[in-house]
N, C-alpha and C. Protein backbone atom coordinates (compact mmCIF):
# COMPACT_ATOMS: atom_id res chain seq x y z
N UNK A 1 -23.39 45.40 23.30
CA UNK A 1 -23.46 45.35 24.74
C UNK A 1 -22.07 45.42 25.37
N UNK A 2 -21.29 44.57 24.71
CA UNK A 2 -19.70 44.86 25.34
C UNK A 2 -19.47 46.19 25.37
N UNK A 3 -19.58 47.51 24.13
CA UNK A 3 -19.29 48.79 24.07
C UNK A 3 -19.45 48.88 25.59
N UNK A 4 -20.60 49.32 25.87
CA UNK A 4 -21.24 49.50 27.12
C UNK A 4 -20.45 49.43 28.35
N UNK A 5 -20.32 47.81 28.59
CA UNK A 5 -19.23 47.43 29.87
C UNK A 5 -18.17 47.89 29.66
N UNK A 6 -17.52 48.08 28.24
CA UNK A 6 -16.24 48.80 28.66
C UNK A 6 -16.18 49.90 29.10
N UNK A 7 -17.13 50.84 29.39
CA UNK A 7 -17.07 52.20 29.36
C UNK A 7 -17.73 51.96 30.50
N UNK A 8 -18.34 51.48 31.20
CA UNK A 8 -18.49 51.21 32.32
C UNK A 8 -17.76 50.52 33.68
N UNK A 9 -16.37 49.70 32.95
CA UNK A 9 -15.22 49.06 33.54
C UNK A 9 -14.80 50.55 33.84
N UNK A 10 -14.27 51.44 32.59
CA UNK A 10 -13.08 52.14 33.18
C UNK A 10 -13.00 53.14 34.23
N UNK A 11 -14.30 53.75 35.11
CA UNK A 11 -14.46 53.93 36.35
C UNK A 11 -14.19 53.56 37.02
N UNK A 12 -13.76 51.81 36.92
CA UNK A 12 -13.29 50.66 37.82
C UNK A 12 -11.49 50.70 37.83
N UNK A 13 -11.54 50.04 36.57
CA UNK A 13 -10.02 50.24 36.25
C UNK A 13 -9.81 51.37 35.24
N UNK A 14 -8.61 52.41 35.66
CA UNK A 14 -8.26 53.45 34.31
C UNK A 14 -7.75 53.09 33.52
N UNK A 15 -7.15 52.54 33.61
CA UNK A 15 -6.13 51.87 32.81
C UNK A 15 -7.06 50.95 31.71
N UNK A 16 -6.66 51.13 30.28
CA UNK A 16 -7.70 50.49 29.00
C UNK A 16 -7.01 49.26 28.88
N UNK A 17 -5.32 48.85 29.31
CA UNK A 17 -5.07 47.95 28.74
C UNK A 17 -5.25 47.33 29.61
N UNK A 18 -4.62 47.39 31.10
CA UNK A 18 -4.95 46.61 32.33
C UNK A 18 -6.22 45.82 32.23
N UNK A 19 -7.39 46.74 31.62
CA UNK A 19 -8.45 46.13 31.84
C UNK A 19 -8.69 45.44 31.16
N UNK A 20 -8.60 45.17 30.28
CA UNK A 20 -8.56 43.96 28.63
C UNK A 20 -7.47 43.08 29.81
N UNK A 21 -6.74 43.03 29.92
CA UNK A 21 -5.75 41.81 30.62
C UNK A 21 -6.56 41.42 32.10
N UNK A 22 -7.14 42.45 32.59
CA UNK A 22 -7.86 41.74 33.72
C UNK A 22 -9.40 40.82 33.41
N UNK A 23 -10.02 41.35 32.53
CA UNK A 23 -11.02 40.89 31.43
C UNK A 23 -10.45 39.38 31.18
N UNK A 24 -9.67 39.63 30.75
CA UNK A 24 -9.18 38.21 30.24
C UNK A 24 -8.78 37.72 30.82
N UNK A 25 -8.08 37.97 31.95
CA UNK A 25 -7.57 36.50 33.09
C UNK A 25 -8.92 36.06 33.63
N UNK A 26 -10.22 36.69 33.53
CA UNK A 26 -11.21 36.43 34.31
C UNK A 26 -12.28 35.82 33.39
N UNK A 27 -12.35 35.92 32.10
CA UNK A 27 -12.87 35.03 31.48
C UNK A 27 -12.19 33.85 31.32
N UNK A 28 -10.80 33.93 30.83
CA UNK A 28 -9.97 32.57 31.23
C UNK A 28 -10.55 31.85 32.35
N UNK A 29 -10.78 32.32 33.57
CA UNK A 29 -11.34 31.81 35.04
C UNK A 29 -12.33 31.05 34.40
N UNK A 30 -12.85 32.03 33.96
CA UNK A 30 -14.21 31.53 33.95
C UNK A 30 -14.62 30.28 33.03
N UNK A 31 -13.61 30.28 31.76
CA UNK A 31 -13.78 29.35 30.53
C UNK A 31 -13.23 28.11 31.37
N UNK A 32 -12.50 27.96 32.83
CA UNK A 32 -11.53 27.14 33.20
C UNK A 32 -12.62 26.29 34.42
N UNK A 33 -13.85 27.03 34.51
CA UNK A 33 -15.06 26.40 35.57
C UNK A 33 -15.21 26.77 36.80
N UNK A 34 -14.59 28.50 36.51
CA UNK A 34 -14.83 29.69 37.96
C UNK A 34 -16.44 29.72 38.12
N UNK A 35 -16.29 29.97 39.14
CA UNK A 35 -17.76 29.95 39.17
C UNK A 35 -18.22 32.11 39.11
N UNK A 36 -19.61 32.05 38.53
CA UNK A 36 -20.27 33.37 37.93
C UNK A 36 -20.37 33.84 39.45
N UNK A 37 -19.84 35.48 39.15
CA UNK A 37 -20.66 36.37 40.33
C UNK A 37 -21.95 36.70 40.32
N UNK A 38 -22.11 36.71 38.69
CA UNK A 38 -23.81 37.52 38.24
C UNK A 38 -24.41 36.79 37.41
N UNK A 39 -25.60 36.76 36.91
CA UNK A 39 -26.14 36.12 35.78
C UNK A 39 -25.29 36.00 34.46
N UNK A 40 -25.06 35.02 33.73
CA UNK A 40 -24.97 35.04 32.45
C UNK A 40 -25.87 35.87 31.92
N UNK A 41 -27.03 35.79 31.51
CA UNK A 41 -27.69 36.59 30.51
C UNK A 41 -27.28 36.04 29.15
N UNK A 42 -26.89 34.81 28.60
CA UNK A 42 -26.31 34.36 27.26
C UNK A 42 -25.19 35.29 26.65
N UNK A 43 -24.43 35.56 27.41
CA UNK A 43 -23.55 36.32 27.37
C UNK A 43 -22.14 35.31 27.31
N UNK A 44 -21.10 35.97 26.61
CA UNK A 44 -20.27 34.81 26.52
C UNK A 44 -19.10 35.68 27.27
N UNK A 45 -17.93 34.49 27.80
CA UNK A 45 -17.14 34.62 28.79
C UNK A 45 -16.50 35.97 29.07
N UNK A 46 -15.70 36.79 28.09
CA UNK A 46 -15.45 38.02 28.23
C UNK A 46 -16.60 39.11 28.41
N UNK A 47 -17.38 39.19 27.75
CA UNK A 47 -18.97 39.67 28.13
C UNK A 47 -19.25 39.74 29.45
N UNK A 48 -19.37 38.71 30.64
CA UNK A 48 -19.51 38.49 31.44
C UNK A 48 -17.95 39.15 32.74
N UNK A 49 -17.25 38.55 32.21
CA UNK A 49 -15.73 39.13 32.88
C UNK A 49 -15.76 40.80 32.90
N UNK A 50 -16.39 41.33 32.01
CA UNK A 50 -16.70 42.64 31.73
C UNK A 50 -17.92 43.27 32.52
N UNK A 51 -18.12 42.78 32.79
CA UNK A 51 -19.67 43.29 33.51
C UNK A 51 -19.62 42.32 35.35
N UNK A 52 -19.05 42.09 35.11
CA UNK A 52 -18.65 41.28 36.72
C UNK A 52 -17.42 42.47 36.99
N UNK A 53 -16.59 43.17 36.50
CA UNK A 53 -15.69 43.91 36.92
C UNK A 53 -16.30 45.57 36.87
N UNK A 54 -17.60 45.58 35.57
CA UNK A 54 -17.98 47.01 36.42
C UNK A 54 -19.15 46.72 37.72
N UNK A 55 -19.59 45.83 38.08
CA UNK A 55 -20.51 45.85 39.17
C UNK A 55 -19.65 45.48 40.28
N UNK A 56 -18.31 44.92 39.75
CA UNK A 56 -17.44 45.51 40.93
C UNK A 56 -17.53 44.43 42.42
N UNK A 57 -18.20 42.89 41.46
CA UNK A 57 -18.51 41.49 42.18
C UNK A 57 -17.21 40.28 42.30
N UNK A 58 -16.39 40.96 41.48
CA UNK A 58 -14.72 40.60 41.38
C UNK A 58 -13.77 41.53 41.83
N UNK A 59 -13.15 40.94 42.58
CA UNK A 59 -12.18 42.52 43.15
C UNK A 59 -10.79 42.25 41.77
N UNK A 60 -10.74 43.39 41.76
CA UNK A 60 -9.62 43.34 40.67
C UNK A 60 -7.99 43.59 41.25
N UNK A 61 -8.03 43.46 42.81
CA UNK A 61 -6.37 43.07 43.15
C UNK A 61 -6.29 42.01 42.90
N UNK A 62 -7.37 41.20 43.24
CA UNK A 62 -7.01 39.67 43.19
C UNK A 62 -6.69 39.65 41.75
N UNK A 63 -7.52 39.55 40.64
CA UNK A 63 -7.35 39.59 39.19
C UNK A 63 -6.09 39.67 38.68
N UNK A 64 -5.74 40.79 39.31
CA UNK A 64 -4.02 41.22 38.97
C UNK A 64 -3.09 40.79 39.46
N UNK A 65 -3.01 39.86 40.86
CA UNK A 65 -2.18 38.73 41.78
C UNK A 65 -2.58 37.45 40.60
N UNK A 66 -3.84 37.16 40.27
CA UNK A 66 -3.54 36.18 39.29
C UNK A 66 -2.89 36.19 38.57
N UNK A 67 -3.19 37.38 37.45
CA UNK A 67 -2.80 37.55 36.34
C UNK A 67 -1.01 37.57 35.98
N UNK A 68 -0.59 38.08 37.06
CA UNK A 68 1.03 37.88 37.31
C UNK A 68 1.36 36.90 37.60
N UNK A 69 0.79 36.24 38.41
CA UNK A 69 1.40 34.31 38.48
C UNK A 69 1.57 33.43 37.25
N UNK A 70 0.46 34.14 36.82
CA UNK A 70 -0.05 32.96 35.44
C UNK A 70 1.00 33.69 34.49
N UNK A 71 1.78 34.61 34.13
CA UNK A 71 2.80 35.20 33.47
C UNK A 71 4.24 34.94 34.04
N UNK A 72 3.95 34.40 35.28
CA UNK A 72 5.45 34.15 35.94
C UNK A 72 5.91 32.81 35.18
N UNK A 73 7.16 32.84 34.98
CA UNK A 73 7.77 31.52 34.63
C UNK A 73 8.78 30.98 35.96
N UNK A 74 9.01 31.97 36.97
CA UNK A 74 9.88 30.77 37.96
C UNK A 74 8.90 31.08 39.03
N UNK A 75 8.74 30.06 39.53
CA UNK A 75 8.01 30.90 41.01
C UNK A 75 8.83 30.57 42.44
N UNK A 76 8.83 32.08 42.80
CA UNK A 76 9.72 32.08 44.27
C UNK A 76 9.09 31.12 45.45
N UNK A 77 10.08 30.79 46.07
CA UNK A 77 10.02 29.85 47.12
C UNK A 77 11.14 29.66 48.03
N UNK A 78 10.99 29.82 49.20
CA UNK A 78 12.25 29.87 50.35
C UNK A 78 12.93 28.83 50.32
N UNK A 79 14.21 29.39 50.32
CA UNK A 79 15.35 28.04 50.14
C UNK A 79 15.18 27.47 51.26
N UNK A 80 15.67 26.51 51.36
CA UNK A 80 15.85 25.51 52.77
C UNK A 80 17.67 25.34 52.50
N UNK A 81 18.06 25.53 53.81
CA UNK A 81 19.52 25.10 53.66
C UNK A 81 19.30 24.00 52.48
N UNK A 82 20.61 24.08 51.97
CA UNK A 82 20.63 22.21 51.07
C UNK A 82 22.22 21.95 52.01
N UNK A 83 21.80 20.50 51.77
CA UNK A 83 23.27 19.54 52.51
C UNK A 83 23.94 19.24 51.08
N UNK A 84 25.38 19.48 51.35
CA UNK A 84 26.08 19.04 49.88
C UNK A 84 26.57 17.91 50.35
N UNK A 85 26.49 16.35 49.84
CA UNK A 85 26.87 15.61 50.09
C UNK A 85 28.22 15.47 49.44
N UNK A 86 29.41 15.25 50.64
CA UNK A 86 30.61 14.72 50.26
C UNK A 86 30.86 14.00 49.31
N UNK A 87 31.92 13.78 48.52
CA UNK A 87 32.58 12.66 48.20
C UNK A 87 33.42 11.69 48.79
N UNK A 88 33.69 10.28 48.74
CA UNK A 88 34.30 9.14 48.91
C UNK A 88 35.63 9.99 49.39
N UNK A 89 36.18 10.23 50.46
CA UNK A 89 37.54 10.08 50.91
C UNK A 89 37.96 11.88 50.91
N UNK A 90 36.52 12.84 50.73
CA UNK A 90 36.79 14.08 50.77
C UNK A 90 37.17 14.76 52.30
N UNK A 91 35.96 13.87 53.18
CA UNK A 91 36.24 14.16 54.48
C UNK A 91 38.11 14.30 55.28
N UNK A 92 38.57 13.13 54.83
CA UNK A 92 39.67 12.66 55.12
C UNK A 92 40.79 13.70 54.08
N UNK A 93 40.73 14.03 53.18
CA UNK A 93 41.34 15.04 52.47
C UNK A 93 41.03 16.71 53.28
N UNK A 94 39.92 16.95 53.92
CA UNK A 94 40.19 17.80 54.62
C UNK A 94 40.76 17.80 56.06
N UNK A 95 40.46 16.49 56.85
CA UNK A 95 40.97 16.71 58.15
C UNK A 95 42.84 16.56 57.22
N UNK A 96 43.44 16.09 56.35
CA UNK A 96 44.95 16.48 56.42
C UNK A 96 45.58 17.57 56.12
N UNK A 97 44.36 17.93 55.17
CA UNK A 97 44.57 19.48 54.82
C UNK A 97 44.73 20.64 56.16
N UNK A 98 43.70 19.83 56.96
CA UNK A 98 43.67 21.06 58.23
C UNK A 98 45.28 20.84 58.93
N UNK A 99 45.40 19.52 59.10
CA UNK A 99 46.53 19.38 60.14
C UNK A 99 47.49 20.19 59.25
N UNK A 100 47.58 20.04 58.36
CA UNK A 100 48.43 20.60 57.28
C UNK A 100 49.23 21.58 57.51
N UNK A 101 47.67 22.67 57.80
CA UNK A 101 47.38 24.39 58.13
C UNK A 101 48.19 24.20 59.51
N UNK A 102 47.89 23.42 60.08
CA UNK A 102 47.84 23.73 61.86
C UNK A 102 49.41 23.52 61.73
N UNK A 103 49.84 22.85 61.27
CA UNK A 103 51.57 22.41 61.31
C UNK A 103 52.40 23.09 60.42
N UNK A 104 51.86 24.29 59.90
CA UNK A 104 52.49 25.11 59.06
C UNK A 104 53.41 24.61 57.78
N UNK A 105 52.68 23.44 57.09
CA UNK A 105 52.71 23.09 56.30
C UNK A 105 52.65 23.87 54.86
N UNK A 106 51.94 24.25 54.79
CA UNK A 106 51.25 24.82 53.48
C UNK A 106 50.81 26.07 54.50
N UNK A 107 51.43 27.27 53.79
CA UNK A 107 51.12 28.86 54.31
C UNK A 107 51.34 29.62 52.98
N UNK A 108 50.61 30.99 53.24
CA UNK A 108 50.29 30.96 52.29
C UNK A 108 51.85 32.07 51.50
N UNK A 109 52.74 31.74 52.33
CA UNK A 109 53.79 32.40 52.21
C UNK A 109 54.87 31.76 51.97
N UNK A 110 54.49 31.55 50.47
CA UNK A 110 55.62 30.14 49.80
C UNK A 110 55.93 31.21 48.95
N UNK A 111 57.25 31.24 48.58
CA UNK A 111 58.16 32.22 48.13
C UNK A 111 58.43 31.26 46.97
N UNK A 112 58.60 31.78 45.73
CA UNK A 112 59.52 31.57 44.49
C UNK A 112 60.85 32.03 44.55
N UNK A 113 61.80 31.44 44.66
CA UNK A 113 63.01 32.26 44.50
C UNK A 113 63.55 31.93 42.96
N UNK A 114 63.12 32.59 42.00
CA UNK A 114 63.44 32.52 41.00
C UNK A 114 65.24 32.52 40.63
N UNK A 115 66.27 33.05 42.08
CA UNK A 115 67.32 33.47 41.80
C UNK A 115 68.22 32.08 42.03
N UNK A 116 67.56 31.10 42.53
CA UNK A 116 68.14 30.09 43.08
C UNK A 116 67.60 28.77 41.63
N UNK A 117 66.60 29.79 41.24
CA UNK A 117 66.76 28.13 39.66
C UNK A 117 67.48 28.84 38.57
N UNK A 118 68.03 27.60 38.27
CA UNK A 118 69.06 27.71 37.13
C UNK A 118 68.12 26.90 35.78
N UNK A 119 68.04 27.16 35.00
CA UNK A 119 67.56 26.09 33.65
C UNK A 119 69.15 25.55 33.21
N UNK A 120 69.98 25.74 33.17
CA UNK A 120 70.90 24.77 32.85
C UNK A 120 71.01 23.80 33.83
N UNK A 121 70.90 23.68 34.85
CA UNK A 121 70.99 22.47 35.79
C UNK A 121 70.09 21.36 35.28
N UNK A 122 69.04 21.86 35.25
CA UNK A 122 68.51 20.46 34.65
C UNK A 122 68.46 20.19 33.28
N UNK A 123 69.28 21.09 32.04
CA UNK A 123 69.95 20.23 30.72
C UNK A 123 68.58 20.93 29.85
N UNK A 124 69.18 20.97 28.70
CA UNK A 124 68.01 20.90 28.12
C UNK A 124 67.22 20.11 27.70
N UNK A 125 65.83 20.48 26.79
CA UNK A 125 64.99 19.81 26.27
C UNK A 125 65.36 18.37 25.80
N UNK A 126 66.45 18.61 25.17
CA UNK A 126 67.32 17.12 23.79
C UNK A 126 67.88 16.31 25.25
N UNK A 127 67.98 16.67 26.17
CA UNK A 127 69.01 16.04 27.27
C UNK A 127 68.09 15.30 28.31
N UNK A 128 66.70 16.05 27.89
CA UNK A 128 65.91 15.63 28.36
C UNK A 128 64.82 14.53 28.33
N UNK A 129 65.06 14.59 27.11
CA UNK A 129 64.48 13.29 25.76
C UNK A 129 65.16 12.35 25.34
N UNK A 130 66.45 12.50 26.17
CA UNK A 130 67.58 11.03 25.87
C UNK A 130 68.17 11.67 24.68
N UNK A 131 68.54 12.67 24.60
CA UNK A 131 69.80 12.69 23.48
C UNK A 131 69.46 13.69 22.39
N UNK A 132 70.39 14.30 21.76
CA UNK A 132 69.86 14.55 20.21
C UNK A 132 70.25 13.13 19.46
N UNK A 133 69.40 13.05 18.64
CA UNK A 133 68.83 11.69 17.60
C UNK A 133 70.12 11.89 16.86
N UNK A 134 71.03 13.31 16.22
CA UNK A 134 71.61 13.12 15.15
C UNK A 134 72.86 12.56 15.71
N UNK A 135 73.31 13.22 17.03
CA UNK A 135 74.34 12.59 17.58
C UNK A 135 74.97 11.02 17.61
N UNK A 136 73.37 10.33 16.85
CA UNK A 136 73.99 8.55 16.98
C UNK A 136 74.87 8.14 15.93
């Protein structure tokens, strides 16, 4: 009897595989306590999913809006702004930062003058570490 409905689905849907996946999201329905468009007839769930889609008592956009949800793993949903909550004393780190800006503090036109450092002025490494050790 299934032979039958399938060859009677694909007038409905062309597609052979679509229809096995729409078949089956709709016996799923149905194994899940959808309620029947048509008689059972002792017919078991795909049987029925099959013969409810060629009499054409299930619309099969819906089928296929299911069938993609139930395959979705994130589901879309409109952001809502989010509030980032500050940290302890961040507020106050930006109003000095601003005055900062405003008083031409910090621009972004800070020059390196590489010609004006010397590395001997400030000694080396050993001079820097209190000494060479062998010197004692």
């Amino acid at each position: 009897m299934a032979r039958v409905t399938v060859e009677d689905c694909v007038d409905k849907v062309e597609n052979r595989f679509e229809l096995v996946m729409l078949a089956a999201q709709r016996a799923r329905k149905i194994g899940s306590g959808a309620p029947l468009t048509i008689a059972r007839d002792n017919d078991k769930n795909p049987v029925v999913a099959l013969r409810e889609i060629a009499e054409e008592t299930v619309e099969t956009a819906n089928l296929k809006e299911e069938l993609v949800r139930s395959h979705q793993r994130m589901v879309a949903y409109e952001e809502e702004e989010e509030t980032i909550d500050l940290m302890d004393g961040e507020e106050e780190w930006e109003s000095i930062a601003a005055q900062n800006a405003r008083a031409g503090r910090y621009s972004d036109d800070i020059v390196d003058d590489d010609e004006d450092y010397d590395d001997d002025e400030d000694g080396s490494l050993e001079d820097l570490a209190g000494g060479n050790p062998e010197d004692e």
